[in-house]
N, C-alpha and C. Protein backbone atom coordinates (compact mmCIF):
# COMPACT_ATOMS: atom_id res chain seq x y z
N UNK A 1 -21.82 141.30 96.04
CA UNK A 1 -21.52 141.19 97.45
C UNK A 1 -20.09 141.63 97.74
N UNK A 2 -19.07 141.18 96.79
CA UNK A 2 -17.48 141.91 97.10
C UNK A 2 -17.77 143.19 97.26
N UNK A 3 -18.53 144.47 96.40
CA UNK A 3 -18.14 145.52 96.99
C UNK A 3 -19.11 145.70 98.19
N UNK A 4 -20.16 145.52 98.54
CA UNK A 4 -20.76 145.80 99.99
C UNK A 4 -19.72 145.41 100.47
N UNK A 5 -19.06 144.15 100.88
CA UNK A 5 -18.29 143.65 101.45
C UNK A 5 -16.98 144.28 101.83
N UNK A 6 -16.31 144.62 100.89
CA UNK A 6 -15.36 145.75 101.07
C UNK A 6 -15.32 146.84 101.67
N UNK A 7 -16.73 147.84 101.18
CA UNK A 7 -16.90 148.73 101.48
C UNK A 7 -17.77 149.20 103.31
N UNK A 8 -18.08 147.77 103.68
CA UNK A 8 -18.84 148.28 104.83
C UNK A 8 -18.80 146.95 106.06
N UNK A 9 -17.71 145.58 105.43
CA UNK A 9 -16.92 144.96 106.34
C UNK A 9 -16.14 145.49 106.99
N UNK A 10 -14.80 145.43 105.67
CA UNK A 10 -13.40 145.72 105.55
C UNK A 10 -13.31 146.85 105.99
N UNK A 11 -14.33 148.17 105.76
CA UNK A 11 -14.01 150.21 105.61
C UNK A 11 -12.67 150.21 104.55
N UNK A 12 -13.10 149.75 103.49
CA UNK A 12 -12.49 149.98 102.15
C UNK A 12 -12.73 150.44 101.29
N UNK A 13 -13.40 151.70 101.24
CA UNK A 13 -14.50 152.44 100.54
C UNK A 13 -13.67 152.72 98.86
N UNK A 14 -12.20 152.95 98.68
CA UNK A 14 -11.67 152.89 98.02
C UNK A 14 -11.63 151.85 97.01
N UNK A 15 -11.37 150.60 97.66
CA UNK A 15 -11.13 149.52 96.49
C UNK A 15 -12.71 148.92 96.22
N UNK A 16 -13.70 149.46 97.23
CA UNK A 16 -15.13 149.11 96.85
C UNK A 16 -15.61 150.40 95.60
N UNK A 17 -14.94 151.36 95.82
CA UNK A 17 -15.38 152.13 94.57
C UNK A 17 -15.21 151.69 93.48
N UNK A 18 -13.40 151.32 92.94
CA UNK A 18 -12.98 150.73 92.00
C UNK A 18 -13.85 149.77 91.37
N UNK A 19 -13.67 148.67 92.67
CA UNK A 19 -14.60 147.62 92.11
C UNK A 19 -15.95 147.86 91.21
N UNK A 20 -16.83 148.92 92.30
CA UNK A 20 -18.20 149.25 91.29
C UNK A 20 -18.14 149.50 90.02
N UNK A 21 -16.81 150.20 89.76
CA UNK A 21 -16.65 151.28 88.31
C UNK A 21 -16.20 150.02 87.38
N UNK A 22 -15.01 149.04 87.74
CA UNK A 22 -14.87 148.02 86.60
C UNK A 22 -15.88 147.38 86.55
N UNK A 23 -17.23 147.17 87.51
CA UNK A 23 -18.08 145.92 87.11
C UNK A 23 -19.21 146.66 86.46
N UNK A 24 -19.01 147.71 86.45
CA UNK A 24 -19.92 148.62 85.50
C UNK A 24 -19.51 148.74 84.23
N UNK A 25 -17.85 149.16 83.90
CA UNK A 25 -17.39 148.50 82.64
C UNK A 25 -17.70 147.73 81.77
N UNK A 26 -17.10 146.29 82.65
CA UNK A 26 -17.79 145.42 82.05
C UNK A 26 -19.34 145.14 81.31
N UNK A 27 -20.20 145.18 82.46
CA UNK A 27 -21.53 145.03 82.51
C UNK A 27 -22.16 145.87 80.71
N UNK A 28 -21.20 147.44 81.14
CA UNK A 28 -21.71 148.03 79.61
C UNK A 28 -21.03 147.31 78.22
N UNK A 29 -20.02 147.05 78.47
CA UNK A 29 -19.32 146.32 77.69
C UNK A 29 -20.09 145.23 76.67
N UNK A 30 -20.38 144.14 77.70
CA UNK A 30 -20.93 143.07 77.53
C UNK A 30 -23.07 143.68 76.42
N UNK A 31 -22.93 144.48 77.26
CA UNK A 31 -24.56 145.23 76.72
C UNK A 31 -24.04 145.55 75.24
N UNK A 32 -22.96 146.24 75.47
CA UNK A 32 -22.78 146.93 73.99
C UNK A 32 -22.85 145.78 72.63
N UNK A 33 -22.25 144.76 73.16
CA UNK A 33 -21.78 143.44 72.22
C UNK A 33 -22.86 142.90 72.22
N UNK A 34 -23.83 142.64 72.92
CA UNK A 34 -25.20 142.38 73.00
C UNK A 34 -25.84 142.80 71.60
N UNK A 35 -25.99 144.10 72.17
CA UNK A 35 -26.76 145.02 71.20
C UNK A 35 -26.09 144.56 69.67
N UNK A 36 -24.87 145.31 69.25
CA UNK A 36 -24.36 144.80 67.93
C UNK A 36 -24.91 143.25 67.41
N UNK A 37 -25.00 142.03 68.24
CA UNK A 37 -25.17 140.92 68.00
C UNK A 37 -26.31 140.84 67.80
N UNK A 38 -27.40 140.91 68.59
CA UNK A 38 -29.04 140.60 68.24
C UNK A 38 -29.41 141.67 67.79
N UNK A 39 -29.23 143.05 67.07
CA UNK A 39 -29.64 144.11 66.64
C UNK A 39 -30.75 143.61 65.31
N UNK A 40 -32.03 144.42 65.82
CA UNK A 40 -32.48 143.54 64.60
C UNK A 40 -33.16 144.99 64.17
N UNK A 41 -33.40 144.94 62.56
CA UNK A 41 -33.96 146.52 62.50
C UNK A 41 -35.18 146.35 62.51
N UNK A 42 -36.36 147.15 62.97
CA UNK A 42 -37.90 146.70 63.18
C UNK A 42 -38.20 148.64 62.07
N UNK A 43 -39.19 148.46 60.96
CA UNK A 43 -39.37 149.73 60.50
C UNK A 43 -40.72 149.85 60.85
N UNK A 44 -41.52 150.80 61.16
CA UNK A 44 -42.87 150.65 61.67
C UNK A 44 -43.27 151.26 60.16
């Protein structure tokens, strides 16, 4: 909701971009550490 909010309250299209790109960061971030952690090998 912060970046809708930013971007189409405020007309802050700028710091609503930002925003999208770090919470996408993160988001992959967090996936990546995911993955390494429960990686399980399956061989068919």
């Amino acid at each position: 909701m912060y970046v809708f909010d930013q971007a189409f309250t405020f007309f802050d299209f700028g710091r609503a971009a930002v925003s999208a790109v770090i919470l996408f960061a993160v988001i992959m971030g967090l996936t990546l550490i995911q993955r390494r952690v429960v990686s399980t090998r399956v061989d068919y």
